[in-house]
Each structure stands twice: as C-alpha cells, then as structure tokens.
N, C-alpha and C. Protein backbone atom coordinates (compact mmCIF):
# COMPACT_ATOMS: atom_id res chain seq x y z
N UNK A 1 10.31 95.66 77.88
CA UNK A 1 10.55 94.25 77.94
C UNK A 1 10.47 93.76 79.38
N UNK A 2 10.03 92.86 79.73
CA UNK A 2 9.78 92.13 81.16
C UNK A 2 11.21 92.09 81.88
N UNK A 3 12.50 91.79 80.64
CA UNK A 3 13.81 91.66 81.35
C UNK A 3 13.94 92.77 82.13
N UNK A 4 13.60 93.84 81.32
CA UNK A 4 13.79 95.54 82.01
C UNK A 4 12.87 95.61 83.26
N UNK A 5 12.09 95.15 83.49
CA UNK A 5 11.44 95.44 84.27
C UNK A 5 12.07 94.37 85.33
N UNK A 6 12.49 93.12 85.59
CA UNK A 6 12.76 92.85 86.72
C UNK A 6 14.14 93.48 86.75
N UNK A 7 14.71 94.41 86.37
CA UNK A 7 15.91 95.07 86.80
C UNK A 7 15.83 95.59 88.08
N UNK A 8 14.37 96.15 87.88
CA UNK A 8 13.97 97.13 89.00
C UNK A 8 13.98 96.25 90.16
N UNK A 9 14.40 97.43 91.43
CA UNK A 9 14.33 97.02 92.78
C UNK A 9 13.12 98.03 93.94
N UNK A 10 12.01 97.46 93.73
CA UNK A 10 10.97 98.21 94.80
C UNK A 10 11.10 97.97 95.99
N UNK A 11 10.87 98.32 96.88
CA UNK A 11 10.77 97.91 98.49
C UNK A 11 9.79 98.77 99.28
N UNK A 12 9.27 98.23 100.03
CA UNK A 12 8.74 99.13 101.47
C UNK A 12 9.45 99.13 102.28
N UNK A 13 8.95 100.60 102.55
CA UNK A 13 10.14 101.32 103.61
C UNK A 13 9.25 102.13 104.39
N UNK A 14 9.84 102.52 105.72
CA UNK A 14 9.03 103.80 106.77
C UNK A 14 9.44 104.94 106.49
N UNK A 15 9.06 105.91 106.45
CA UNK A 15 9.71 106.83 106.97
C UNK A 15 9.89 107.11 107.99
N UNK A 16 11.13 107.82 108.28
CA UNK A 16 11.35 107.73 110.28
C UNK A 16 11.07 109.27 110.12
N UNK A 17 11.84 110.10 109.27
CA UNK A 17 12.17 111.40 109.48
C UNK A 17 11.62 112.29 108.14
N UNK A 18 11.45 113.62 108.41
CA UNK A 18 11.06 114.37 107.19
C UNK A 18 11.07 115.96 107.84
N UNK A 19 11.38 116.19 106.75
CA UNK A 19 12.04 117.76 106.82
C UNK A 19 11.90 118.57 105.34
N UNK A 20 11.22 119.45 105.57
CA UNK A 20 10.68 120.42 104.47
C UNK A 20 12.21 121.07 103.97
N UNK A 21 12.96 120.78 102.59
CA UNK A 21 14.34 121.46 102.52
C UNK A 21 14.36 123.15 102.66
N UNK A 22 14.95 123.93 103.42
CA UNK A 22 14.93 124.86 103.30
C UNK A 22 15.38 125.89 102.14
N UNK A 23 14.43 127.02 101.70
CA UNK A 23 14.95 127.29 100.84
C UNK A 23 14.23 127.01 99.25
N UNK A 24 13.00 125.42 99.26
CA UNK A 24 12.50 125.40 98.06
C UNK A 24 11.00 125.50 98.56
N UNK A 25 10.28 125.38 97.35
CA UNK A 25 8.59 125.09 97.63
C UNK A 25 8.05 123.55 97.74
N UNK A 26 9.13 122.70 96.95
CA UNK A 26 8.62 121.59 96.89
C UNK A 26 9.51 120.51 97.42
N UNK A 27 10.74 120.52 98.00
CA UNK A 27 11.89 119.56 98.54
C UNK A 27 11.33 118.76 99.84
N UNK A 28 11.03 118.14 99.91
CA UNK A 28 10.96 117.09 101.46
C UNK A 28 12.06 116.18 101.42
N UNK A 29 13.03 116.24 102.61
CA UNK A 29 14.18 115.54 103.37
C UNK A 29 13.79 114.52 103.75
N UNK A 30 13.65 113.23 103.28
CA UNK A 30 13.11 111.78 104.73
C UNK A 30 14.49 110.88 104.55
N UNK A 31 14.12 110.58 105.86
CA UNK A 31 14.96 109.62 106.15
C UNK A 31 14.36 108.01 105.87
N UNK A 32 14.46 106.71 105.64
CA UNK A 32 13.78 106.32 105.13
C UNK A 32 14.04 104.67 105.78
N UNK A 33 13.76 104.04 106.38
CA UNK A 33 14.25 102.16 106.49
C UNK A 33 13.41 101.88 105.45
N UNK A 34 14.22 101.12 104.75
CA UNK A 34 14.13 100.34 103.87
C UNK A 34 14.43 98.49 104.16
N UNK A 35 14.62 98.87 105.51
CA UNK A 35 14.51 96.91 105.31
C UNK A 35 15.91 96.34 105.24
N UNK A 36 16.62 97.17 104.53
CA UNK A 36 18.11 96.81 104.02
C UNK A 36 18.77 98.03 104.48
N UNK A 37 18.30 98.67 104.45
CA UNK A 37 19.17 99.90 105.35
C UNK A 37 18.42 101.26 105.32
N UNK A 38 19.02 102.32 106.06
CA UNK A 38 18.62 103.56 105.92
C UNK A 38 19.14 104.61 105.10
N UNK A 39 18.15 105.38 104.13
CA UNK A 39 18.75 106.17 103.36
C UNK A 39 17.81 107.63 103.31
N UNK A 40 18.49 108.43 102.90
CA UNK A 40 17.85 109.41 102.69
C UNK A 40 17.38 109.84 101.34
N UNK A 41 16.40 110.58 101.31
CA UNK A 41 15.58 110.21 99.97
C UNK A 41 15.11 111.79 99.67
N UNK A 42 15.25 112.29 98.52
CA UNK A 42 14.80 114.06 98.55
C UNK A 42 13.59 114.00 97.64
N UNK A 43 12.68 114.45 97.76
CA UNK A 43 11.16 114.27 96.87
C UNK A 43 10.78 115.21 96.62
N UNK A 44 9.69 115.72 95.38
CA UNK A 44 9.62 117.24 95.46
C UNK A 44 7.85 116.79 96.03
N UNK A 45 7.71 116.47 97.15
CA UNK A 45 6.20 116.26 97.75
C UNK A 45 5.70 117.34 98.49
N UNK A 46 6.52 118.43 98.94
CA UNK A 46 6.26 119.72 100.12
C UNK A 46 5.51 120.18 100.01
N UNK A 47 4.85 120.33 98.41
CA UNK A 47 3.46 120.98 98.55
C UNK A 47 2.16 120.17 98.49
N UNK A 48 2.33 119.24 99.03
CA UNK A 48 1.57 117.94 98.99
C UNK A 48 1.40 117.38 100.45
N UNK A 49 1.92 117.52 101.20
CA UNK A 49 2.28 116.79 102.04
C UNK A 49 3.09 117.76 103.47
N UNK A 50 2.65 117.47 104.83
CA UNK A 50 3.62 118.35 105.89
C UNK A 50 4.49 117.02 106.83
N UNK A 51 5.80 117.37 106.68
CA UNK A 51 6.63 116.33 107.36
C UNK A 51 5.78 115.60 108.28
N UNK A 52 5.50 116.35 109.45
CA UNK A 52 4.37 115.29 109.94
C UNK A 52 3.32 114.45 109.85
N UNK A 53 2.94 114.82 108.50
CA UNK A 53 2.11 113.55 107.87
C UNK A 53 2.87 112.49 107.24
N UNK A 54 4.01 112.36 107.12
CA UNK A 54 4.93 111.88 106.37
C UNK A 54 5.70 110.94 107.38
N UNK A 55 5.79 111.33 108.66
CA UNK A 55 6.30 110.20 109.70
C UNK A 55 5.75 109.02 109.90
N UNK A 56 6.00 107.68 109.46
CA UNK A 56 5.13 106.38 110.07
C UNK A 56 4.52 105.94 108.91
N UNK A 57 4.52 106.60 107.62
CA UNK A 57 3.99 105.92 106.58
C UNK A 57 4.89 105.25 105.97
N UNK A 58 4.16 104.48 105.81
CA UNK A 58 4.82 103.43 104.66
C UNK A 58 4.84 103.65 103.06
N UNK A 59 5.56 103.42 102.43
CA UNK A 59 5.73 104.05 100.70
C UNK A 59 6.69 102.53 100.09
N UNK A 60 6.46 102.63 98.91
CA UNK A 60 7.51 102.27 97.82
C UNK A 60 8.40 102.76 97.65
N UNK A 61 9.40 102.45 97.29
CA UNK A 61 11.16 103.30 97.70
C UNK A 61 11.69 102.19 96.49
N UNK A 62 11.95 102.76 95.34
CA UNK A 62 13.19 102.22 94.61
C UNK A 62 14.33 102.05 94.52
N UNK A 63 14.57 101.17 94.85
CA UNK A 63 16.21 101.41 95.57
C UNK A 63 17.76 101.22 94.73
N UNK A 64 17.26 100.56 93.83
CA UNK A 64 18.94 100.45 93.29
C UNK A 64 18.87 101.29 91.85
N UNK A 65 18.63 102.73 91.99
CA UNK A 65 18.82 104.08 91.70
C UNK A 65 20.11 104.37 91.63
N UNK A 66 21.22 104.81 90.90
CA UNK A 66 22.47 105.25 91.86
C UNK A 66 21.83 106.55 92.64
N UNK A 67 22.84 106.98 93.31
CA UNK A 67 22.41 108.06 94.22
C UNK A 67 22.50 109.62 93.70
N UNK A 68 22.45 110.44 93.80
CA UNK A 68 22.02 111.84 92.97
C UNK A 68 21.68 112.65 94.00
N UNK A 69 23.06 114.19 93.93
CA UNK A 69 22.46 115.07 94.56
C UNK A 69 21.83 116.20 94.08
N UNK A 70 20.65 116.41 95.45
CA UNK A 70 19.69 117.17 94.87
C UNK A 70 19.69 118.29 96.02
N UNK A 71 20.31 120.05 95.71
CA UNK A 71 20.65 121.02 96.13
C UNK A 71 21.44 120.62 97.55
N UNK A 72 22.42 119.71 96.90
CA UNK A 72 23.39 119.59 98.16
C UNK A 72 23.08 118.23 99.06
N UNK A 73 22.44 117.73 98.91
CA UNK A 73 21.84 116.59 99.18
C UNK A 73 21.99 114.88 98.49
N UNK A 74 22.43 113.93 99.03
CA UNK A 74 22.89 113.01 98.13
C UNK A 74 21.07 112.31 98.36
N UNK A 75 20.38 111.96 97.53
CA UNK A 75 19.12 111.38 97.39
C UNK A 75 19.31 110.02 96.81
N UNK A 76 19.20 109.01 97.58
CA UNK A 76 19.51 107.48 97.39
C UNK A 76 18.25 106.47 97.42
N UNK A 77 17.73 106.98 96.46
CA UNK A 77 16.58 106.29 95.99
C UNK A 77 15.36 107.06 95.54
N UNK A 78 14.28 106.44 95.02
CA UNK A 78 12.90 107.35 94.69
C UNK A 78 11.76 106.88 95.55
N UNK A 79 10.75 107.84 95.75
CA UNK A 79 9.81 106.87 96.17
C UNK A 79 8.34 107.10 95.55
N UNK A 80 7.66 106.27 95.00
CA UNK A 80 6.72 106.25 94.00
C UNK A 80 5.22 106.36 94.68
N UNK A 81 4.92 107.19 94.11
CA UNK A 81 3.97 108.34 93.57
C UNK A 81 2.86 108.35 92.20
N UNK A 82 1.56 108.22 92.54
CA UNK A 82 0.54 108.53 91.45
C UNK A 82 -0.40 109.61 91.54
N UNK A 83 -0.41 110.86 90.65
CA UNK A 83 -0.80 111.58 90.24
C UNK A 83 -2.56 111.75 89.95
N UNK A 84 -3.09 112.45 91.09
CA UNK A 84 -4.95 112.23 90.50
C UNK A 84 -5.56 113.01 90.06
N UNK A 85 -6.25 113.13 89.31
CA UNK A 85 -6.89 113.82 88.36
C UNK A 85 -7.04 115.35 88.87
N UNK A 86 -7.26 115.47 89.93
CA UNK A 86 -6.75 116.72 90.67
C UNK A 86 -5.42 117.43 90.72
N UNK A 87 -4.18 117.00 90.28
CA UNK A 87 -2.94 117.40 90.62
C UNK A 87 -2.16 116.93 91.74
N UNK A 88 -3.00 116.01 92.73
CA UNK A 88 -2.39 115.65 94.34
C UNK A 88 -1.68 114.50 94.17
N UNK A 89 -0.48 114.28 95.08
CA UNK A 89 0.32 113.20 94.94
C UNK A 89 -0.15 112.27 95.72
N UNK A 90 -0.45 110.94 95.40
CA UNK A 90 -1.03 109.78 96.18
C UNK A 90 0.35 109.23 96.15
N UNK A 91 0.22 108.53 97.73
CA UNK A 91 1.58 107.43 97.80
C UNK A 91 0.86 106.19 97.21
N UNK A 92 2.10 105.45 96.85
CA UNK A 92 1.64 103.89 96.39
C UNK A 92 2.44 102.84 97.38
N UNK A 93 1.45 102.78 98.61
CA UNK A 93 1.69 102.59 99.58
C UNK A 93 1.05 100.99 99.49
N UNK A 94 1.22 99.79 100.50
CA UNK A 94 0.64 98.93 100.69
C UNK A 94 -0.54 98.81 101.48
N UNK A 95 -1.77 98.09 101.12
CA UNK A 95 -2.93 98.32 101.71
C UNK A 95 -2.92 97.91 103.26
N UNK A 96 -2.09 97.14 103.77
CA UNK A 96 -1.95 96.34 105.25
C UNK A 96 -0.40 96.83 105.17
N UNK A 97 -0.06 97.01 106.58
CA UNK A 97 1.52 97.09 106.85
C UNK A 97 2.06 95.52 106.27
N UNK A 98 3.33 95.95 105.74
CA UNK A 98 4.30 94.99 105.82
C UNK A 98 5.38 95.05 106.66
N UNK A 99 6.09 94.37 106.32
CA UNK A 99 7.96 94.31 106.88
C UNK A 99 8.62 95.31 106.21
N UNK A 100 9.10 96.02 106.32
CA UNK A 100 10.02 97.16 105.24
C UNK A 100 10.84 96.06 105.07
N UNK A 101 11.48 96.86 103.74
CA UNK A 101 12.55 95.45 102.70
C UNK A 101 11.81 94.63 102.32
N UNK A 102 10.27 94.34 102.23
CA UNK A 102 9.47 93.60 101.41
C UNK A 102 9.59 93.98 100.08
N UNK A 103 9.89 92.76 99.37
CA UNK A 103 9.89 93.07 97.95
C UNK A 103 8.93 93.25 96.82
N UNK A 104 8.51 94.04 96.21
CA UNK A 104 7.16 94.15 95.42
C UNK A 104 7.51 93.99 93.48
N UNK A 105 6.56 93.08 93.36
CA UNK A 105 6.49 92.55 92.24
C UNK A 105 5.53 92.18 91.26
C-alpha cells in the first residue's frame, strides 16, 4: 500500500569510515552522516567491496530502522543495495552528489 511505503525514511549519507569486522567474511563497519546525524551501520558488503573504496561514497541509508546488534555491534540503519545478474552488490547511490539528509522519494 502507498501508506506503507511513505512510512519509510531514505536518506543520503557519506560514508566517513569503514572497517572490515574482524572475524567474518562479509561484515563492513561504516560510520555513516546522514544529514541528521552520525550512525554506524554493519553491512554484509566485505566481499564486495574494500573499506577504502567505501570512504567518500555516497549511498541510501534507511534510517528509521530500530537499531539491531549485529556480532556485538549496534547497526542503526540499512543501506540499500541492488543485486546484478552477476552476484555483485551495486550501491543505489545518487547520480550527482547531494546534501546528505536529502530525502528520497
């Protein structure tokens, strides 16, 4: 239903920080501005992706998630991801920078 759907809260956000979790194959640690604040966000992208490619991009970040920890980790939000016919994770990123805390709709 459309109601359900504007429940949702998307945003662009940077990542500032990223850190491979120690210990899994697929955990990446980022730290994340969101515009409205900073949160940390746990993804299973590690085999996709090396923290340093992961600094300075911009992503979709769902934000009013409650928060959920993941191996010790409180993860406060998602950040969205499409799947290509290959198995590789594409970000669903904006085509031009925005403002982080831009709202997408």
């Amino acid at each position: 239903q459309f109601d359900d759907f504007t429940k949702i809260d998307m945003r662009v956000g940077t990542i500032m920080k990223a850190e491979k979790m120690a210990k899994t194959k697929k955990l990446m640690v980022m730290e994340i501005d969101t515009g409205i604040d900073t949160r940390t966000i746990v993804s299973g992208i590690a085999e996709h992706y090396t923290a340093e490619e992961l600094v300075g991009k911009q992503v979709t970040v769902l934000v009013n998630l409650a928060p959920r920890p993941l191996r010790g980790v409180e993860s406060q939000g998602m950040i969205l991801l499409a799947e290509d016919a290959d198995g590789k994770l594409v970000f669903m990123s904006p085509e031009e920078a925005v403002k982080n805390g831009s709202s997408i709709s």
